[in-house]
Protein backbone atom coordinates (compact mmCIF):
# COMPACT_ATOMS: atom_id res chain seq x y z
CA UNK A 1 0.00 0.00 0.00
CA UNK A 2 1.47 3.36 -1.00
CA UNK A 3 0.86 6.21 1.18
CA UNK A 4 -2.34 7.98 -0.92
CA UNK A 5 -3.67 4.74 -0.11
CA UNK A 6 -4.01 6.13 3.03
CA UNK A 7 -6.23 8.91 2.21
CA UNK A 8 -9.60 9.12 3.37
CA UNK A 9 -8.88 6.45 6.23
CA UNK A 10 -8.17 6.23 9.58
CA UNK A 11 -4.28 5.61 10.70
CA UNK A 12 -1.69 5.95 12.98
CA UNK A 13 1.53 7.86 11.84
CA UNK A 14 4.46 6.92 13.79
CA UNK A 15 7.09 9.77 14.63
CA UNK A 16 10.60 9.30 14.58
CA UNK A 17 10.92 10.17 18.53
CA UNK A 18 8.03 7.84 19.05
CA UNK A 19 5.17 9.90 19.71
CA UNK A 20 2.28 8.50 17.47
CA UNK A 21 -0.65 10.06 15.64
CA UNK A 22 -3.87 8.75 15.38
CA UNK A 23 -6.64 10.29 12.69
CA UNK A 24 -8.19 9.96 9.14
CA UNK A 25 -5.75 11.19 6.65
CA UNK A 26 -6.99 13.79 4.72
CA UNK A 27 -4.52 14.94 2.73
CA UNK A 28 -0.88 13.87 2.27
CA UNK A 29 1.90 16.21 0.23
CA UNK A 30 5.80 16.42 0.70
CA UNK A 31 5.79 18.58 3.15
CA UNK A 32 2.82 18.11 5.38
CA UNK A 33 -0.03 15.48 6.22
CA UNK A 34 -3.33 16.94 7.25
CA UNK A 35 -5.11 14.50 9.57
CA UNK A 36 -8.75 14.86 10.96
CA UNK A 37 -7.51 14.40 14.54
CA UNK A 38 -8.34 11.32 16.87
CA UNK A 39 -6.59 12.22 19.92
CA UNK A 40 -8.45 9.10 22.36
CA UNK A 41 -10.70 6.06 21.20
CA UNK A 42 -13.09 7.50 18.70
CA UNK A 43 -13.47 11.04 19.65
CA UNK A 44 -12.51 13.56 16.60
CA UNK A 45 -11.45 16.79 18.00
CA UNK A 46 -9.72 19.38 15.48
CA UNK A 47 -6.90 18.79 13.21
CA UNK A 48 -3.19 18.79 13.21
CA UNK A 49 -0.38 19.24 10.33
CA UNK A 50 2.08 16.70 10.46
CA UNK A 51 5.65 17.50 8.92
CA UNK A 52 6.24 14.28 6.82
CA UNK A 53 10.06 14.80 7.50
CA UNK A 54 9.17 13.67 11.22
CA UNK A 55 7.21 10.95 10.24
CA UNK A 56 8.48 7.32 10.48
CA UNK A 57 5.93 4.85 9.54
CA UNK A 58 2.00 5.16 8.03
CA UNK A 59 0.05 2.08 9.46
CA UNK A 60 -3.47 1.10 9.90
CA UNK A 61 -4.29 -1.70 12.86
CA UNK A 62 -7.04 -3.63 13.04
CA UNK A 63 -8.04 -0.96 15.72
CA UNK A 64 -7.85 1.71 13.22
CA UNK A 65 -10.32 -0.51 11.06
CA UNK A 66 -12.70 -0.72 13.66
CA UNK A 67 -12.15 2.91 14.56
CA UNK A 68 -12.98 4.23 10.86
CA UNK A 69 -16.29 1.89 10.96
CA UNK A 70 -17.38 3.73 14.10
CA UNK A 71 -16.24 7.07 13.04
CA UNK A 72 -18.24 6.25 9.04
CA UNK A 73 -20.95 5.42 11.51
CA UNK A 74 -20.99 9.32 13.26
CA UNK A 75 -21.06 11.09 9.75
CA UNK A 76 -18.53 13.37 11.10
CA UNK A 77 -18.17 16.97 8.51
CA UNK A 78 -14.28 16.94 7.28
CA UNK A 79 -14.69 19.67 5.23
CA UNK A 80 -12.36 22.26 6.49
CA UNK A 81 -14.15 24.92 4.37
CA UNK A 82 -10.50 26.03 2.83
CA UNK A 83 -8.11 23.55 0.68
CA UNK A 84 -4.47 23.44 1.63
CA UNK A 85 -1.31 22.87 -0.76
CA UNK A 86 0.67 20.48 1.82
CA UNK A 87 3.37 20.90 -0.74
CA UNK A 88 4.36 24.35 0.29
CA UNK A 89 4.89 24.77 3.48
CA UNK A 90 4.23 28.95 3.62
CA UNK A 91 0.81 28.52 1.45
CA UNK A 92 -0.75 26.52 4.50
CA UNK A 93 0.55 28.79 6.74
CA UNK A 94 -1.29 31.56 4.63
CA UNK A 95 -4.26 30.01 4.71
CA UNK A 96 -4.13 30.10 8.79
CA UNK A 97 -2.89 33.12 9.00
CA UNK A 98 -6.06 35.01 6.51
CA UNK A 99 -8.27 32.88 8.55
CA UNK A 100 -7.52 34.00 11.93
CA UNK A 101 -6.73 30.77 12.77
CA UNK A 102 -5.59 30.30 16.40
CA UNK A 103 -2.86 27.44 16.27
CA UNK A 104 -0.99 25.07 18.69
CA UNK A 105 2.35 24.18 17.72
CA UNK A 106 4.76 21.28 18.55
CA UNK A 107 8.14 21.04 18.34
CA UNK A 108 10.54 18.29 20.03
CA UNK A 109 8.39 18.00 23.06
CA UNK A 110 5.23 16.48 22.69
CA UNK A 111 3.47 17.56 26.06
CA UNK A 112 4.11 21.08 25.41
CA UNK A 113 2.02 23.21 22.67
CA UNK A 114 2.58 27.37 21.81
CA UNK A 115 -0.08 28.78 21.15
CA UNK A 116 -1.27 31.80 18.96
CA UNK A 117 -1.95 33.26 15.77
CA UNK A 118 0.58 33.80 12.89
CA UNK A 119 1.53 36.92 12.03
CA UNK A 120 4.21 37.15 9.30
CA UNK A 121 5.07 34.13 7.07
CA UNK A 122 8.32 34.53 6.13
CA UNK A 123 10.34 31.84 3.45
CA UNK A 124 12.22 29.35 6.16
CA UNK A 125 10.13 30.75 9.14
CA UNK A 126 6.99 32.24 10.47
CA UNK A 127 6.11 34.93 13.72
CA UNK A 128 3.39 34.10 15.84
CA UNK A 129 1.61 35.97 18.72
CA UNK A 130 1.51 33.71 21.56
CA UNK A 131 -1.16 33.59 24.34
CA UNK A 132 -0.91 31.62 27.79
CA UNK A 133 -3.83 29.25 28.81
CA UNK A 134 -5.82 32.11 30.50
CA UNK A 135 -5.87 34.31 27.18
CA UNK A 136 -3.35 36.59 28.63
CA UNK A 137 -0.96 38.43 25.58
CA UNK A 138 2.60 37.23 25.59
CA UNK A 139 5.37 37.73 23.33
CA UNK A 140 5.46 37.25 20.01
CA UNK A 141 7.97 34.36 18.49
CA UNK A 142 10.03 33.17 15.47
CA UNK A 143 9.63 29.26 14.75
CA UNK A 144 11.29 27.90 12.01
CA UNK A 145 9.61 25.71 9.92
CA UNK A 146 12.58 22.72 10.05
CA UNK A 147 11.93 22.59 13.61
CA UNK A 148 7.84 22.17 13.65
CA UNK A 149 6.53 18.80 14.27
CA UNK A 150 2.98 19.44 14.18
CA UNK A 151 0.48 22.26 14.08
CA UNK A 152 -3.22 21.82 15.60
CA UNK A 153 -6.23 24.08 14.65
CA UNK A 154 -9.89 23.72 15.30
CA UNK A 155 -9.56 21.58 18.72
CA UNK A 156 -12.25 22.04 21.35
CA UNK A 157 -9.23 23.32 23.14
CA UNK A 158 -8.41 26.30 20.75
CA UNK A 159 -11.93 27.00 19.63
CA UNK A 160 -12.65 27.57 23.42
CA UNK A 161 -9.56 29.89 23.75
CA UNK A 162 -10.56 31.97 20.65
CA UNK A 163 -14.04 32.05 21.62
CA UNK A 164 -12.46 33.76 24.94
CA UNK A 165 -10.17 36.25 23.56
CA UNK A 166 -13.13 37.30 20.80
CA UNK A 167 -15.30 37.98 24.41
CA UNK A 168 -13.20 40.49 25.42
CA UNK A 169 -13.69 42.45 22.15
């Protein structure tokens, strides 16, 4: 099976430090792999960006089977509403950016996300305004795109920080 294969169903994407992945694969280009995240059993909760150079192995257990039945079963909505070209790395960091997308961001470590919106998209890097897990303003940051493991949007987590910050007007 070649990895487009994969498209459209649910799998687990091992990382090369171990960490794994579990969600249906909606889109798969050189750069990045845009899942339809399933962070616990078969619970869908936003999506995440993978950077293919980070990822080790594309698989799909007979768990994942049985997960994808359950998850055909819910009817869940993948449209995103917006396409992304995960061959370019700043075009889907564009496409977050005009949307007002808040993002989480993972590097090396994956118990610990930055969060924020993007602000400049730059060729090997991009600046993002960070806020803590109260909504509070911090500082804004460079990350460099070689160094991102996975970006998460649209999570009950974010959507319930953005709803926040839009409360405060």
């Amino acid at each position: 099976m070649n990895n487009n294969e994969f498209v459209n169903r649910v799998v687990t994407l091992k990382m090369r430090n171990g960490v794994y992945f579990k969600g249906i694969l909606l889109g798969l280009g050189s750069k990045w792999a845009l899942l339809k995240y399933i962070p616990v059993d078969y619970v869908t909760d936003g999506y995440v960006l993978i950077n293919t150079n980070y990822i080790s192995t594309f698989d799909i257990s007979e768990k994942d089977i049985f997960t994808e039945k359950i998850i055909k079963l819910k009817q869940i909505n993948l449209d995103l509403g917006y396409e992304f070209d995960l061959e370019v790395t700043n075009k889907v960091l564009d496409i977050l950016k005009e949307n007002a997308v808040l993002i989480g961001i993972e590097l090396k470590n994956h118990e610990k996300m930055y969060v924020g919106f993007i602000k400049i998209v730059r060729e090997k890097s991009m600046k993002v305004h960070l806020i803590s897990k109260t909504c509070e303003w911090l500082k804004e940051e460079t990350f460099l795109y070689n160094e991102l493991r996975a970006i998460y949007f649209e999570s009950d987590y974010l959507n319930s920080l953005h709803l926040y910050i839009h409360s405060l007007g």
